[in-house]
C-alpha atoms as a PDB file:
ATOM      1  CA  UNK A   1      47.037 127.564  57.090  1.00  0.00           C
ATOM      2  CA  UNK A   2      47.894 123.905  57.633  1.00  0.00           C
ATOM      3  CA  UNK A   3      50.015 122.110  59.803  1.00  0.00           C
ATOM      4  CA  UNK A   4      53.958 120.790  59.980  1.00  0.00           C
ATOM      5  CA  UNK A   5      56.819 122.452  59.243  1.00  0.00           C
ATOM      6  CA  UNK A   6      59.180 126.037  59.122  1.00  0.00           C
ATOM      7  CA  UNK A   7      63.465 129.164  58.197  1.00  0.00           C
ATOM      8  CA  UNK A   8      65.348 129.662  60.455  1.00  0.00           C
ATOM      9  CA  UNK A   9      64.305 132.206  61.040  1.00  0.00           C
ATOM     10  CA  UNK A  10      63.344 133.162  62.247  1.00  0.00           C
ATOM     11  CA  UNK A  11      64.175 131.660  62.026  1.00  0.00           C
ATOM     12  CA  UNK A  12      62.704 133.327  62.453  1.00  0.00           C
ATOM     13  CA  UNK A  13      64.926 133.514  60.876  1.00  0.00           C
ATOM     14  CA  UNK A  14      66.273 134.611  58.056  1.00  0.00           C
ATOM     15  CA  UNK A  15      68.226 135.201  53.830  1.00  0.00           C
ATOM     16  CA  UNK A  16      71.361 136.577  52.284  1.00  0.00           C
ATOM     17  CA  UNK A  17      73.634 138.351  49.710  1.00  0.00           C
ATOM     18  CA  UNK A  18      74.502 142.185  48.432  1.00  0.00           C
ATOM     19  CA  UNK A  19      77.543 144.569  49.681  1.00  0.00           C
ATOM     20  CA  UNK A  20      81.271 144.450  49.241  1.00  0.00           C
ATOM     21  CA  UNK A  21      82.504 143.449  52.329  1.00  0.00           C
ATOM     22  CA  UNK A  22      82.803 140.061  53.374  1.00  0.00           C
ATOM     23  CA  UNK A  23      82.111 138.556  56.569  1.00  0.00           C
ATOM     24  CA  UNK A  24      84.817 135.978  57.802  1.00  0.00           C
ATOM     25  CA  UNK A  25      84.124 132.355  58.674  1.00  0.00           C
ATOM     26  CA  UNK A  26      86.703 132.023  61.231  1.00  0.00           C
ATOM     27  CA  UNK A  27      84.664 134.604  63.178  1.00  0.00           C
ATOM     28  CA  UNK A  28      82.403 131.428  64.027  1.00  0.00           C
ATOM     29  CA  UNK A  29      83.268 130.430  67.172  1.00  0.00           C
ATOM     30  CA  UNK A  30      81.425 128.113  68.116  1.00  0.00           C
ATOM     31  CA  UNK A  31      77.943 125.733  65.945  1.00  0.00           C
ATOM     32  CA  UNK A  32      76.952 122.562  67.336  1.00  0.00           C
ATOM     33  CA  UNK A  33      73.647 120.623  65.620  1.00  0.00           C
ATOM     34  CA  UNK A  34      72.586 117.742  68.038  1.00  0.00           C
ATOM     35  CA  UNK A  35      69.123 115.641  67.313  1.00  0.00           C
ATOM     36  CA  UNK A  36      67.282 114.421  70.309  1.00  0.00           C
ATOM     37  CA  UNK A  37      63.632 113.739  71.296  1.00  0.00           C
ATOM     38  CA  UNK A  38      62.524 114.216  67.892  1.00  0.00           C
ATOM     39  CA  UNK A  39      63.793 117.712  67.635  1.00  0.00           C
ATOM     40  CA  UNK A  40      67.069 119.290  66.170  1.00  0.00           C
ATOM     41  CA  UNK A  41      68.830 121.717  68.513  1.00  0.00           C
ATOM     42  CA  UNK A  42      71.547 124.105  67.022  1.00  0.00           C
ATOM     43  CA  UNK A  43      73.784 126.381  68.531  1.00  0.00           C
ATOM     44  CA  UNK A  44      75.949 129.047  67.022  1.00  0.00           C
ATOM     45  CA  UNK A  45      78.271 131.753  68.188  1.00  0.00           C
ATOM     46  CA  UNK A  46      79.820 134.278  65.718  1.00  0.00           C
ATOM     47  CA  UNK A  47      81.040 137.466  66.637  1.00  0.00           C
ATOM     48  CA  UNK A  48      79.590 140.322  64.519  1.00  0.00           C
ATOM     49  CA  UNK A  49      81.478 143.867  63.650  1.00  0.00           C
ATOM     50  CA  UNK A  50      78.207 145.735  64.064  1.00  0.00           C
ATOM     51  CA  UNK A  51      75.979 147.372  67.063  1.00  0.00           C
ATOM     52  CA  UNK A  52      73.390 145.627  68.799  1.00  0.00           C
ATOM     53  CA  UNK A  53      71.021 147.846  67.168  1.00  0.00           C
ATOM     54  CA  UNK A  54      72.175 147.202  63.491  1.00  0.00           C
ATOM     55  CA  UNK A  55      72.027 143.610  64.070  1.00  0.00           C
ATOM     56  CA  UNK A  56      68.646 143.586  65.498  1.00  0.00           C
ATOM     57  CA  UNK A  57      67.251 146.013  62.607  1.00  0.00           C
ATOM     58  CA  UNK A  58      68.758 143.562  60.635  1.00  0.00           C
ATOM     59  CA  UNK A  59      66.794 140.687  62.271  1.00  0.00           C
ATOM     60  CA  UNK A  60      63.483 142.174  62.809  1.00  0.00           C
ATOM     61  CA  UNK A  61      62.680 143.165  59.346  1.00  0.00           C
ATOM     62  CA  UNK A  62      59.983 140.692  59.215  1.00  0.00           C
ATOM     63  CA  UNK A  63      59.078 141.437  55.887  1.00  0.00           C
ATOM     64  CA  UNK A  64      63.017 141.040  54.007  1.00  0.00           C
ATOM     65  CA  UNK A  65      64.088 137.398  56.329  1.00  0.00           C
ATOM     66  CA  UNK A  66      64.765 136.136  52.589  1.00  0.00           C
ATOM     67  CA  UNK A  67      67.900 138.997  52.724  1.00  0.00           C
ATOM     68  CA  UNK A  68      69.332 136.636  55.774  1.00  0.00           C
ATOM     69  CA  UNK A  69      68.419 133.254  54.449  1.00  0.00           C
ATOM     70  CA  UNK A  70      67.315 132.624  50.428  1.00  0.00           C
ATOM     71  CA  UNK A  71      65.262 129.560  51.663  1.00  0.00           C
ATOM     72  CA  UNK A  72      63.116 132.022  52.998  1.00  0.00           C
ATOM     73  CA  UNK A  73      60.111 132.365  49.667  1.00  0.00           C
ATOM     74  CA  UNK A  74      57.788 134.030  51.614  1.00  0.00           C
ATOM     75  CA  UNK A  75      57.989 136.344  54.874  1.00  0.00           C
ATOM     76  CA  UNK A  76      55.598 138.968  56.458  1.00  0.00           C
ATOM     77  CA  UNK A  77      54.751 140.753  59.726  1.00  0.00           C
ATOM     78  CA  UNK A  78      51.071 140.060  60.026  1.00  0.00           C
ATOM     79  CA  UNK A  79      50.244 141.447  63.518  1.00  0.00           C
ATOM     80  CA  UNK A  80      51.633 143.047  66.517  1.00  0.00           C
ATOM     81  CA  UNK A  81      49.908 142.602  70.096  1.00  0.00           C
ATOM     82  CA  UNK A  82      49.699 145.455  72.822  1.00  0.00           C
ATOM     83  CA  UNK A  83      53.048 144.004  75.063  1.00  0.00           C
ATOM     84  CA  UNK A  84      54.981 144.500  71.537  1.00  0.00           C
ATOM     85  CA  UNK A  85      54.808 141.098  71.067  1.00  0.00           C
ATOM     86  CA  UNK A  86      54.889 140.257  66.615  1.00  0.00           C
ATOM     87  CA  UNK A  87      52.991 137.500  64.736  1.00  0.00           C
ATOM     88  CA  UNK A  88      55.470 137.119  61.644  1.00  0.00           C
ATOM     89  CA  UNK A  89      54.953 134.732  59.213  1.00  0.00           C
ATOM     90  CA  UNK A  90      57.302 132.588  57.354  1.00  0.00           C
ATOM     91  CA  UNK A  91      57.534 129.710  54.734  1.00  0.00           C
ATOM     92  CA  UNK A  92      60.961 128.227  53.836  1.00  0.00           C
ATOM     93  CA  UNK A  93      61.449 125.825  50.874  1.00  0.00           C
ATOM     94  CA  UNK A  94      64.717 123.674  50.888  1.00  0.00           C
ATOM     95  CA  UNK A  95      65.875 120.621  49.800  1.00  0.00           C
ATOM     96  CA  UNK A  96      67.968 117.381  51.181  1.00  0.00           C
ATOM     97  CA  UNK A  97      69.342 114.728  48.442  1.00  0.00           C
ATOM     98  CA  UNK A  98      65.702 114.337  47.207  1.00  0.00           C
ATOM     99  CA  UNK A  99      63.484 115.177  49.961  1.00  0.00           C
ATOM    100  CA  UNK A 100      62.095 119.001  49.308  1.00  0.00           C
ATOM    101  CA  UNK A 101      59.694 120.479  51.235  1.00  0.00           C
ATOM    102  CA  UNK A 102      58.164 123.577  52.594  1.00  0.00           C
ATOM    103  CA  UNK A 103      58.012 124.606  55.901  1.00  0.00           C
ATOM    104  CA  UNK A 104      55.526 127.537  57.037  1.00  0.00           C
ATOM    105  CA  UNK A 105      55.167 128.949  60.673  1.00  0.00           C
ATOM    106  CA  UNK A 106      53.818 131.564  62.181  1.00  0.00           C
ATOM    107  CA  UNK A 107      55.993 132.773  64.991  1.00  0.00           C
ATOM    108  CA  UNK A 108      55.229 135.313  67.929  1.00  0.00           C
ATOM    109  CA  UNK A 109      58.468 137.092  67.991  1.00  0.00           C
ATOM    110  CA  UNK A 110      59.258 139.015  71.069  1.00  0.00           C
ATOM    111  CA  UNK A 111      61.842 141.776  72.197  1.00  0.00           C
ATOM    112  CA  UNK A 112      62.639 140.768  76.068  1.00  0.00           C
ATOM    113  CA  UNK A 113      65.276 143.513  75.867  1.00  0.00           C
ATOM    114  CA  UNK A 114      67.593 145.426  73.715  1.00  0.00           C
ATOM    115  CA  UNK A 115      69.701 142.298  73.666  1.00  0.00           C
ATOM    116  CA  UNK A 116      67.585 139.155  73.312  1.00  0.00           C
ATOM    117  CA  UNK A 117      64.811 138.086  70.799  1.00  0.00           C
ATOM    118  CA  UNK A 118      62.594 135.357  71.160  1.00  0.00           C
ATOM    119  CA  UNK A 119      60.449 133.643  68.462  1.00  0.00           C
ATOM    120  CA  UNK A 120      58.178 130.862  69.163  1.00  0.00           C
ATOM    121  CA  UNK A 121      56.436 128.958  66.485  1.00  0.00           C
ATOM    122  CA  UNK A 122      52.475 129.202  67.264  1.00  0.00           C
ATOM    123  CA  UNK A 123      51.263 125.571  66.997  1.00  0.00           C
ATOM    124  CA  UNK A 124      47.470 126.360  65.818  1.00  0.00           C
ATOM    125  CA  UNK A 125      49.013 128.280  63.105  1.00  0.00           C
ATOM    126  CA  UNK A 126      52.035 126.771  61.822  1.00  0.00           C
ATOM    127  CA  UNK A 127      52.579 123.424  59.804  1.00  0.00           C
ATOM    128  CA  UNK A 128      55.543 122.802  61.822  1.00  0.00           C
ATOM    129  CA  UNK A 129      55.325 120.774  65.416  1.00  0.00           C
ATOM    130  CA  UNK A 130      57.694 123.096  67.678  1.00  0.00           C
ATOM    131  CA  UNK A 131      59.702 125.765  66.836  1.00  0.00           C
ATOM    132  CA  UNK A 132      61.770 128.258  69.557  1.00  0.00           C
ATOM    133  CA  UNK A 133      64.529 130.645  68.265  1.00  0.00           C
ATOM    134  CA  UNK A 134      66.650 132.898  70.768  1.00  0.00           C
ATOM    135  CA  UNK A 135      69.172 135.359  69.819  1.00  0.00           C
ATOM    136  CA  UNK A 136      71.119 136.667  72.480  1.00  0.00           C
ATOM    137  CA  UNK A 137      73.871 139.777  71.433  1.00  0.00           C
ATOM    138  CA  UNK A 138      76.561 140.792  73.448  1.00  0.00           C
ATOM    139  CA  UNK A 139      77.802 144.252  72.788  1.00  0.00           C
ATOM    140  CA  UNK A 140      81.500 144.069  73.029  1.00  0.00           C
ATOM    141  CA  UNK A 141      85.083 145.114  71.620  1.00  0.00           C
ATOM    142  CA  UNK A 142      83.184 147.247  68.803  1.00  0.00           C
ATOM    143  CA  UNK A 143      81.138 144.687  67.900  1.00  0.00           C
ATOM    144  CA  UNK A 144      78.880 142.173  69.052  1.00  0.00           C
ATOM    145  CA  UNK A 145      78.622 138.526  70.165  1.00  0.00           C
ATOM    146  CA  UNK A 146      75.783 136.933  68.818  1.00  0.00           C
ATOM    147  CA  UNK A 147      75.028 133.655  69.468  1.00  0.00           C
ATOM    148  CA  UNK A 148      71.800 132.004  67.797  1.00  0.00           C
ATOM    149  CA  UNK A 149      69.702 129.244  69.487  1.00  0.00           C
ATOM    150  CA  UNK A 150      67.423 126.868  67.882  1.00  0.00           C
ATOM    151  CA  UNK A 151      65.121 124.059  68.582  1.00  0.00           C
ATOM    152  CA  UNK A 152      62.960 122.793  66.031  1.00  0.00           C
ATOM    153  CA  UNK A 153      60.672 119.881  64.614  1.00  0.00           C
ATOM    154  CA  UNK A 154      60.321 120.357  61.686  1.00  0.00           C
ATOM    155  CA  UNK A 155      57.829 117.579  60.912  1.00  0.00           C
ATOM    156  CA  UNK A 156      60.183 116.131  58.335  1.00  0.00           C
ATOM    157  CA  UNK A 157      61.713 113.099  57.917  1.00  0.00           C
ATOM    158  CA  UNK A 158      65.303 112.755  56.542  1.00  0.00           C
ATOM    159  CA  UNK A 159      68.350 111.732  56.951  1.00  0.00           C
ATOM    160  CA  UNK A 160      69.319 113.258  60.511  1.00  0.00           C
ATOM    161  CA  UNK A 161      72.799 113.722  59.604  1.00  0.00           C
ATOM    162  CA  UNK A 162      72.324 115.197  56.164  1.00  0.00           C
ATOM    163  CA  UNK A 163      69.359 117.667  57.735  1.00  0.00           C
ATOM    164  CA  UNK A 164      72.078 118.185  60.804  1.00  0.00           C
ATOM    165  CA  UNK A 165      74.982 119.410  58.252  1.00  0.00           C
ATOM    166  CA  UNK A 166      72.074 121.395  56.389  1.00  0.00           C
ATOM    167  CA  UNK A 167      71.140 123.034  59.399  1.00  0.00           C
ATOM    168  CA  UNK A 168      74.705 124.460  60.360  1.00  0.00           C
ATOM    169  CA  UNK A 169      75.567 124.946  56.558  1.00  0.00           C
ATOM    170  CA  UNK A 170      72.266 127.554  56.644  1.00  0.00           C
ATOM    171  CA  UNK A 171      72.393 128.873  59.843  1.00  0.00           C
ATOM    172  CA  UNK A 172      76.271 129.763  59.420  1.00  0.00           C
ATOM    173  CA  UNK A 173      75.245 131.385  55.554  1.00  0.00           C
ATOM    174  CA  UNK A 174      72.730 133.444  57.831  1.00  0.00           C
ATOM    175  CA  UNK A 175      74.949 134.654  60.079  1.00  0.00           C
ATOM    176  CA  UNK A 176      77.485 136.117  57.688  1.00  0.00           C
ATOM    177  CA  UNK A 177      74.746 137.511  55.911  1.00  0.00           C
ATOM    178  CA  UNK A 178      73.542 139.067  59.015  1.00  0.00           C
ATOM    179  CA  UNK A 179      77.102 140.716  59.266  1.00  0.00           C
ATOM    180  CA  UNK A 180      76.906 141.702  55.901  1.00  0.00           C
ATOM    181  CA  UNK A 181      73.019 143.723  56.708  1.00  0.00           C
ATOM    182  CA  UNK A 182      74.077 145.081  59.283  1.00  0.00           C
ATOM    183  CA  UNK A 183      77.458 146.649  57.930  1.00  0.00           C
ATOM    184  CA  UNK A 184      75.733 147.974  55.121  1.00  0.00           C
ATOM    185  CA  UNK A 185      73.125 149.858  56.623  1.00  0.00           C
ATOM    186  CA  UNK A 186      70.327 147.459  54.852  1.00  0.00           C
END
């Protein structure tokens, strides 16, 4: 693999679509897209009608991210250490006004509890500069709280407020379709 660039994720993150129900915008409390030091750093906050544990299955299934985010082409789980620590691949393809490009990362992708994931983009094997994802869920009023953290370079250049309103556009299209996973069992 080559170097610079990433989905969200992980992104780790990350595709969309299928089931009936339909997961409200307004439940989006809170997304904030900032650029500084060369790196974009997003922030989102939606609160989920699903467990912890729905949400997560929905998350970790490595090999489906494209079911959170469509950018997503290409997505695998291609190892898994001995502190349950995954290597998941990723390449995202996207466009902004007429600047496409790929990104691909390999991220190690780690549970620190039953309520936080962590994915870190793995220099030596990505063609992305940085990437660190953190999803944090909050188990509350018969639902959850998740808010979504990310810090990226992705070794682009663009338009910083055209990539910033892409970023929040995707990651809030990623969210829903989280919901939407989750509720349906997927």
């Amino acid at each position: 693999m080559n170097r610079p660039l990433l989905r969200f994720a992980s992104g780790a993150i990350t595709s969309l679509l299928f089931i009936p129900a339909v997961a409200s915008a307004d439940k989006l409390t809170q997304s904030e897209v900032a650029f500084t030091d060369g790196r974009y750093r997003l922030e989102s906050r939606i609160f989920i009608a699903a467990t912890a544990a729905e949400i997560t299955r929905v998350i970790t299934d490595f090999d489906a991210l494209n079911r959170i985010d469509p950018r997503v082409t290409e997505s695998r789980l291609i190892g898994t250490n001995k502190n349950d620590r995954h290597l998941v691949y990723s390449a995202v393809r996207d466009c902004v006004l007429v600047f496409c490009f790929t990104i691909e990362r390999v991220e190690e992708v780690t549970m620190v509890s039953e309520t936080e994931i962590i994915a870190r983009a793995v220099p030596e094997l990505s063609k992305i500069p940085f990437s660190f994802a953190r999803w944090l869920l909050e188990p509350k009023d018969g639902g959850t709280w998740l808010t979504y953290e990310l810090e990226i370079d992705p070794g682009i250049r663009a338009p910083r407020g055209i990539v910033k309103k892409r970023f929040a556009k995707s990651v809030r299209s990623a969210l829903e379709n989280i919901e939407l996973l989750a509720l349906a069992g997927e």
